[in-house]
C-alpha atoms as a PDB file:
ATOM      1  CA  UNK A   1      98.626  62.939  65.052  1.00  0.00           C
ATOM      2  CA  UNK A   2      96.906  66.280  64.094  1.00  0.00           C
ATOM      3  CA  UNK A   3      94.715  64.593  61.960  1.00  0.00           C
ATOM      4  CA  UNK A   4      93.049  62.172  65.064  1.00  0.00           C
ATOM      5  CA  UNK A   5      93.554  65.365  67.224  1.00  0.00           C
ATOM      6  CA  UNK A   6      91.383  67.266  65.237  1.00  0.00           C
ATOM      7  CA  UNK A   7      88.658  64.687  64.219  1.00  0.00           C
ATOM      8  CA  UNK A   8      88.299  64.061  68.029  1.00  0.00           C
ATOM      9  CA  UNK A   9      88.258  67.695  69.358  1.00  0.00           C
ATOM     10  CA  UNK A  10      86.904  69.323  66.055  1.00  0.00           C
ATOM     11  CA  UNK A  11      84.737  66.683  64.304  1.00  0.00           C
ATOM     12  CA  UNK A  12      83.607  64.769  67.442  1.00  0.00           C
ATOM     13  CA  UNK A  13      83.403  67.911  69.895  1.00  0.00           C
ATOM     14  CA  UNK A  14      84.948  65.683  72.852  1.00  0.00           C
ATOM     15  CA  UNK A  15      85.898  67.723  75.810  1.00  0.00           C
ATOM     16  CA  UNK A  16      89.209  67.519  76.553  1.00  0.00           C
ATOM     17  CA  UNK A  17      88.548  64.939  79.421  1.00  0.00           C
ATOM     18  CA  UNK A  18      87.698  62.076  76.669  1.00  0.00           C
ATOM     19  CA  UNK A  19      89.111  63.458  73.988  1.00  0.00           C
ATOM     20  CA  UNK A  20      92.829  63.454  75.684  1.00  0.00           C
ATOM     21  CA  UNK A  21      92.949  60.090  77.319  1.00  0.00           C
ATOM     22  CA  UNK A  22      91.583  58.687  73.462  1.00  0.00           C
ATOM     23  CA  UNK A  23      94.933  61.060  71.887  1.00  0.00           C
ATOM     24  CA  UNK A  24      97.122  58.683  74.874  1.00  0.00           C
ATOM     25  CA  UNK A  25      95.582  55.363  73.830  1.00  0.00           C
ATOM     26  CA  UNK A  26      95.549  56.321  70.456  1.00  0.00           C
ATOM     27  CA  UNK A  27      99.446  56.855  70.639  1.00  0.00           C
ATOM     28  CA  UNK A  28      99.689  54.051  72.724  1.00  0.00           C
ATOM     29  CA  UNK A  29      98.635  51.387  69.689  1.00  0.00           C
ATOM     30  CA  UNK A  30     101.100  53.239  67.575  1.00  0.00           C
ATOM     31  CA  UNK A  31     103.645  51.776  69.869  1.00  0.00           C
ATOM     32  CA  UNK A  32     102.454  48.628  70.002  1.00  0.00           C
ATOM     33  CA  UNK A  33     102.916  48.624  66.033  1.00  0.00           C
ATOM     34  CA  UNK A  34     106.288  49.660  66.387  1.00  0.00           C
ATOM     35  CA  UNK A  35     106.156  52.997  65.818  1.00  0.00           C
ATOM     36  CA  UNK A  36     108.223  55.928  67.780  1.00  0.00           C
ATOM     37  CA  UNK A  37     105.261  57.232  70.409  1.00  0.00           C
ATOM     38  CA  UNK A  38     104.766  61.335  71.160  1.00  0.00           C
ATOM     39  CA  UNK A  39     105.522  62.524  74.523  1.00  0.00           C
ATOM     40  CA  UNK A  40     102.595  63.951  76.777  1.00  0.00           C
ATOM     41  CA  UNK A  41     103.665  67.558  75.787  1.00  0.00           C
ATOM     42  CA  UNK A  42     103.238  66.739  71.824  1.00  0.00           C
ATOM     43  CA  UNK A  43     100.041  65.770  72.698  1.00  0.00           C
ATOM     44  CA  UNK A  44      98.996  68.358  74.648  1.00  0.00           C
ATOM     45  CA  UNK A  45     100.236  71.016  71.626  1.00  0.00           C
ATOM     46  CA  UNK A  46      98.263  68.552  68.911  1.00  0.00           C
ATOM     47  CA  UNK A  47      95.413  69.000  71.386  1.00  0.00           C
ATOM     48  CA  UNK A  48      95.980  72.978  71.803  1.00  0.00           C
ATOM     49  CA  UNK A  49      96.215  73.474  67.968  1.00  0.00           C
ATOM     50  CA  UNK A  50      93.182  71.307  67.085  1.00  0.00           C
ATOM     51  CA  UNK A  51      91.630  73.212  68.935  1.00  0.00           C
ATOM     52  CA  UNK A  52      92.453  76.773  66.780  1.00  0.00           C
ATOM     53  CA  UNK A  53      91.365  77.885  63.408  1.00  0.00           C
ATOM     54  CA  UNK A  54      92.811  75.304  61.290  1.00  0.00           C
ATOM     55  CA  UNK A  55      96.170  76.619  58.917  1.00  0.00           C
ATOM     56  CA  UNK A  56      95.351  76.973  55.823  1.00  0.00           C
ATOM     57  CA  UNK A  57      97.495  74.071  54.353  1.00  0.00           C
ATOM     58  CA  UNK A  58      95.626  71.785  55.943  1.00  0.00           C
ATOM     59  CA  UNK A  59      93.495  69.613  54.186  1.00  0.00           C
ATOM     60  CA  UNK A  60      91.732  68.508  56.646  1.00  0.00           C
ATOM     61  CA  UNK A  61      88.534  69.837  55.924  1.00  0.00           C
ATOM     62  CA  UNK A  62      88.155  68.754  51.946  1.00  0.00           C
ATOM     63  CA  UNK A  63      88.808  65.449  52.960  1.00  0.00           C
ATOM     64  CA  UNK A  64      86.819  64.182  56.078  1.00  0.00           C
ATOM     65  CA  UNK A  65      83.828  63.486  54.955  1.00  0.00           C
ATOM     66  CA  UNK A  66      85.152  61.172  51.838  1.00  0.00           C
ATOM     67  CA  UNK A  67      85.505  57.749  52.312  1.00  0.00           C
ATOM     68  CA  UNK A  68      89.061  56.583  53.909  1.00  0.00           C
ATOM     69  CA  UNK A  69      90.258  55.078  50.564  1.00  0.00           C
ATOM     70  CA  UNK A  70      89.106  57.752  48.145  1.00  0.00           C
ATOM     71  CA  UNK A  71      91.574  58.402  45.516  1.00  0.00           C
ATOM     72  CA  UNK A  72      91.206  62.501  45.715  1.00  0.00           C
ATOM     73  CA  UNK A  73      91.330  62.634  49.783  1.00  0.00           C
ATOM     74  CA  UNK A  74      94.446  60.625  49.893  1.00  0.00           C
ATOM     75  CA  UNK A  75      96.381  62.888  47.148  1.00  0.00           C
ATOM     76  CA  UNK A  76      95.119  66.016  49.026  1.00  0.00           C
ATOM     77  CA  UNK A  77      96.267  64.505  52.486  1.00  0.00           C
ATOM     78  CA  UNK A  78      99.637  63.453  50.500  1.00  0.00           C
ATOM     79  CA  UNK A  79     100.119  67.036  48.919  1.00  0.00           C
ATOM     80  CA  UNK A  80      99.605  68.577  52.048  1.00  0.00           C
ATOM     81  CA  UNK A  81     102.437  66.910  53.635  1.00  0.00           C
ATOM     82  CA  UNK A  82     105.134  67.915  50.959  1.00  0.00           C
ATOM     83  CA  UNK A  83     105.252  70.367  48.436  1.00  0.00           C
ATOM     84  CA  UNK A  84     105.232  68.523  44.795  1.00  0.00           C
ATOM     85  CA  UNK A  85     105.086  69.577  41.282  1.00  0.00           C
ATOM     86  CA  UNK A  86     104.189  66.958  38.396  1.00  0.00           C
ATOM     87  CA  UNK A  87     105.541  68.611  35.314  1.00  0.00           C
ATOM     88  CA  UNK A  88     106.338  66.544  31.622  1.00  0.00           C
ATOM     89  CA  UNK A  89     105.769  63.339  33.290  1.00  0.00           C
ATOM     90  CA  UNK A  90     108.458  63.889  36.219  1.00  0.00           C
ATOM     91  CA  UNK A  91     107.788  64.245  39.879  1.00  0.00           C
ATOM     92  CA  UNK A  92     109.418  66.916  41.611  1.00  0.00           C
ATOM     93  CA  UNK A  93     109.664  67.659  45.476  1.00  0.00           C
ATOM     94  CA  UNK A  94     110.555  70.704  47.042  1.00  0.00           C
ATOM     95  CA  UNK A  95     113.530  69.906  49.519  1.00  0.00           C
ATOM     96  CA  UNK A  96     113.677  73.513  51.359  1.00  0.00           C
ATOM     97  CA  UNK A  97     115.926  74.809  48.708  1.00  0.00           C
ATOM     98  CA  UNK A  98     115.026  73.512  45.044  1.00  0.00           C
ATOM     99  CA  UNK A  99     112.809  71.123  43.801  1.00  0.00           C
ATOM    100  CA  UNK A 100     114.668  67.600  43.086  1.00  0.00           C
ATOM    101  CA  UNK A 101     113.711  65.107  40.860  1.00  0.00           C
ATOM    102  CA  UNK A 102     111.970  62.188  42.443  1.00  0.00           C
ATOM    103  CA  UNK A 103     111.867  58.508  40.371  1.00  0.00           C
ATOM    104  CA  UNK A 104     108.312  56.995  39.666  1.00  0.00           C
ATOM    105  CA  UNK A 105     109.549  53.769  41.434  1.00  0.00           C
ATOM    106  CA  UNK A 106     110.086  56.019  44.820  1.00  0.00           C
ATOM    107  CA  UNK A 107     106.782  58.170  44.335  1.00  0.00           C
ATOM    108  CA  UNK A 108     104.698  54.922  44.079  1.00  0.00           C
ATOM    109  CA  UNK A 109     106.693  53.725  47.407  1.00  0.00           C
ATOM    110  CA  UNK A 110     105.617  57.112  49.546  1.00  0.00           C
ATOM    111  CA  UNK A 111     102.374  57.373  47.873  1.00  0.00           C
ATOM    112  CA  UNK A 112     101.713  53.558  48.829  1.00  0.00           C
ATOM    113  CA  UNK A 113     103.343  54.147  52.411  1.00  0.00           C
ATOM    114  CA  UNK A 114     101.042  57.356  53.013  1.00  0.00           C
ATOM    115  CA  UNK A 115      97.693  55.285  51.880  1.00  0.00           C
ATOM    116  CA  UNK A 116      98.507  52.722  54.698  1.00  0.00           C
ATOM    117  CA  UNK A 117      99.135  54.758  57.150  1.00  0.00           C
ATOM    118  CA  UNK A 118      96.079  57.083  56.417  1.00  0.00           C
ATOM    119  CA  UNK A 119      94.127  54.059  56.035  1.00  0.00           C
ATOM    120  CA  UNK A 120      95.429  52.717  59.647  1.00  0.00           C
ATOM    121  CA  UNK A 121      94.648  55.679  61.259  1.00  0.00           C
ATOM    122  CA  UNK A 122      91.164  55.599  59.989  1.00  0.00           C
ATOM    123  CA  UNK A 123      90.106  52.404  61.123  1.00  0.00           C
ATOM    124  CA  UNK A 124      91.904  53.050  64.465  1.00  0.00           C
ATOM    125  CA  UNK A 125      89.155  56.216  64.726  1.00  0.00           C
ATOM    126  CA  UNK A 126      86.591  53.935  63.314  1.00  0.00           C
ATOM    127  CA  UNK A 127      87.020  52.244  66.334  1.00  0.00           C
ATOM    128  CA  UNK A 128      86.967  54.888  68.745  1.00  0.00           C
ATOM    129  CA  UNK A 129      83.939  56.705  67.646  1.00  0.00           C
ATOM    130  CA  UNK A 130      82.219  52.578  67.233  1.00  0.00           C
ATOM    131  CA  UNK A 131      83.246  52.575  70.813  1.00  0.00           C
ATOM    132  CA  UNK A 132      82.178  56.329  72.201  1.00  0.00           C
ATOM    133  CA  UNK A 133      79.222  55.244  70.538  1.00  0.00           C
ATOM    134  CA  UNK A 134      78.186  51.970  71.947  1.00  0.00           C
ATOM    135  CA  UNK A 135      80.709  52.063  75.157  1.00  0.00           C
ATOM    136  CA  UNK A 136      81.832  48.903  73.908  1.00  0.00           C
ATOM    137  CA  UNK A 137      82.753  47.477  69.937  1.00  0.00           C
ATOM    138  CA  UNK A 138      80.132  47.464  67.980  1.00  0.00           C
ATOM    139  CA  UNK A 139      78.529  44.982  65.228  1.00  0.00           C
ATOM    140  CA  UNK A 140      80.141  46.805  62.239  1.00  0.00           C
ATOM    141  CA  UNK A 141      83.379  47.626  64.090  1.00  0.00           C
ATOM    142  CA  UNK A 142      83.534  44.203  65.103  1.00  0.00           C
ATOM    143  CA  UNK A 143      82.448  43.075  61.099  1.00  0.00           C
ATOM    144  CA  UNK A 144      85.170  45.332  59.974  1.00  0.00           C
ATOM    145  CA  UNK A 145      87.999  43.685  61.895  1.00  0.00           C
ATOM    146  CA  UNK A 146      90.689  45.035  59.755  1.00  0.00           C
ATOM    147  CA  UNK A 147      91.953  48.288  57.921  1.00  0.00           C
ATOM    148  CA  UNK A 148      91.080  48.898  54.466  1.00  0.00           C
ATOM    149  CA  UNK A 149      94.217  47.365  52.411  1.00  0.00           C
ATOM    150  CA  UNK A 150      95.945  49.171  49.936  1.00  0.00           C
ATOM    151  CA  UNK A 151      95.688  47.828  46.382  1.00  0.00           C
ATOM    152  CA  UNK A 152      97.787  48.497  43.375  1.00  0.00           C
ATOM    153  CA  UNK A 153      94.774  50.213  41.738  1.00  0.00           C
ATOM    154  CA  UNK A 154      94.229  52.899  44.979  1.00  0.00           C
ATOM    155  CA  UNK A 155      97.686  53.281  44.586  1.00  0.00           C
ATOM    156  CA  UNK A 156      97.983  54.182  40.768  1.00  0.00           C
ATOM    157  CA  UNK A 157      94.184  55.899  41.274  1.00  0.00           C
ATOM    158  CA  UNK A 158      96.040  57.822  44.511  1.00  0.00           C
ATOM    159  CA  UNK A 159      98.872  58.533  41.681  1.00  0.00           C
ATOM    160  CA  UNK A 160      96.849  59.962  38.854  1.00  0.00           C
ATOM    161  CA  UNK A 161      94.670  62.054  41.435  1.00  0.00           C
ATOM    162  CA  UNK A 162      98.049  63.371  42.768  1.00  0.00           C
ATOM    163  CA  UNK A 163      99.133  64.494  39.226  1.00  0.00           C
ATOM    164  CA  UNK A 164      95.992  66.172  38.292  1.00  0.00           C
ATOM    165  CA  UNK A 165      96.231  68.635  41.837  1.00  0.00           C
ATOM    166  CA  UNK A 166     100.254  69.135  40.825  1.00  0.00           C
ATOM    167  CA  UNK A 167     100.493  68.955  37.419  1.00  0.00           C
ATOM    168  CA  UNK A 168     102.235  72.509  35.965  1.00  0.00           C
ATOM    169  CA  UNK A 169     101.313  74.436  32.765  1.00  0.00           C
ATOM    170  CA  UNK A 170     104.134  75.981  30.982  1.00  0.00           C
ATOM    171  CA  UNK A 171     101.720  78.624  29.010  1.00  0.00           C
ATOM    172  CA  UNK A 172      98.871  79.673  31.330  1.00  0.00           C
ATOM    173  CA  UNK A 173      96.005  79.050  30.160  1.00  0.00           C
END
């Protein structure tokens, strides 16, 4: 929900009288797909904090401006959601304590869970800027009636581009 907060206030410069009501209906459609919605205050803070310098993990700003199903933006957007390490073919995630070995069957689930829901969430703010736009849907939002669908190659693409940002060297180089 950060991510939409901060394309509206950050990349769209809405004022907080559109920008908030799009955060509601955005929310809103996540309900209607069955998903648990925020509450009016989690809103408000992913408003507030869009609206401050941006942390430093986020990745927000190295992937924007790529295309919603580019390889390099998804494994940066993935990375920056858990801490991984990719290390003599093994994936590793970082579970507060010690990193735990994660199976290549389960890495290709979350990896291919995270692409559709980043590539959801991009057409759904296709949509909104098509209609802030035009005040109503346009021709290409109307052409593009559907999100991007994830495809075995994104997903093994997604997967190598994942392993090149968390692959770890034994000998520094």
């Amino acid at each position: 929900m950060f991510y939409v907060a901060s394309r509206l206030r950050n990349d769209l410069k809405l004022p907080f009288s559109i920008g908030r009501p799009l955060l509601d209906r955005y929310n809103a459609r996540l309900a209607e797909h069955g998903e648990e919605p925020w509450t009016s205050k989690e809103l408000d803070h992913k408003w507030n904090d869009a609206g401050k310098d941006k942390p430093k993990t986020c990745s927000a700003e190295l992937t924007l401006h790529k295309p919603a199903n580019d390889p390099h933006r998804l494994a940066h957007e993935f990375k920056a959601t858990r801490p991984w390490v990719y290390w003599h073919g093994m994936y590793f995630e970082y579970d507060g304590t010690k990193y735990v070995e994660v199976p290549d069957t389960e890495v290709l689930a979350r990896l291919n869970g995270h692409i559709k829901e980043r590539l959801d969430a991009d057409f759904e703010l296709q949509l909104i800027e098509d209609t802030l736009r035009s005040n109503h849907y346009s021709r290409r939002a109307m052409r593009r009636s559907a999100p991007l669908s994830v495809s075995t190659s994104l997903t093994r693409n997604t997967l190598q581009a994942l392993e090149s940002l968390t692959l770890k060297q034994i000998f520094p180089r």
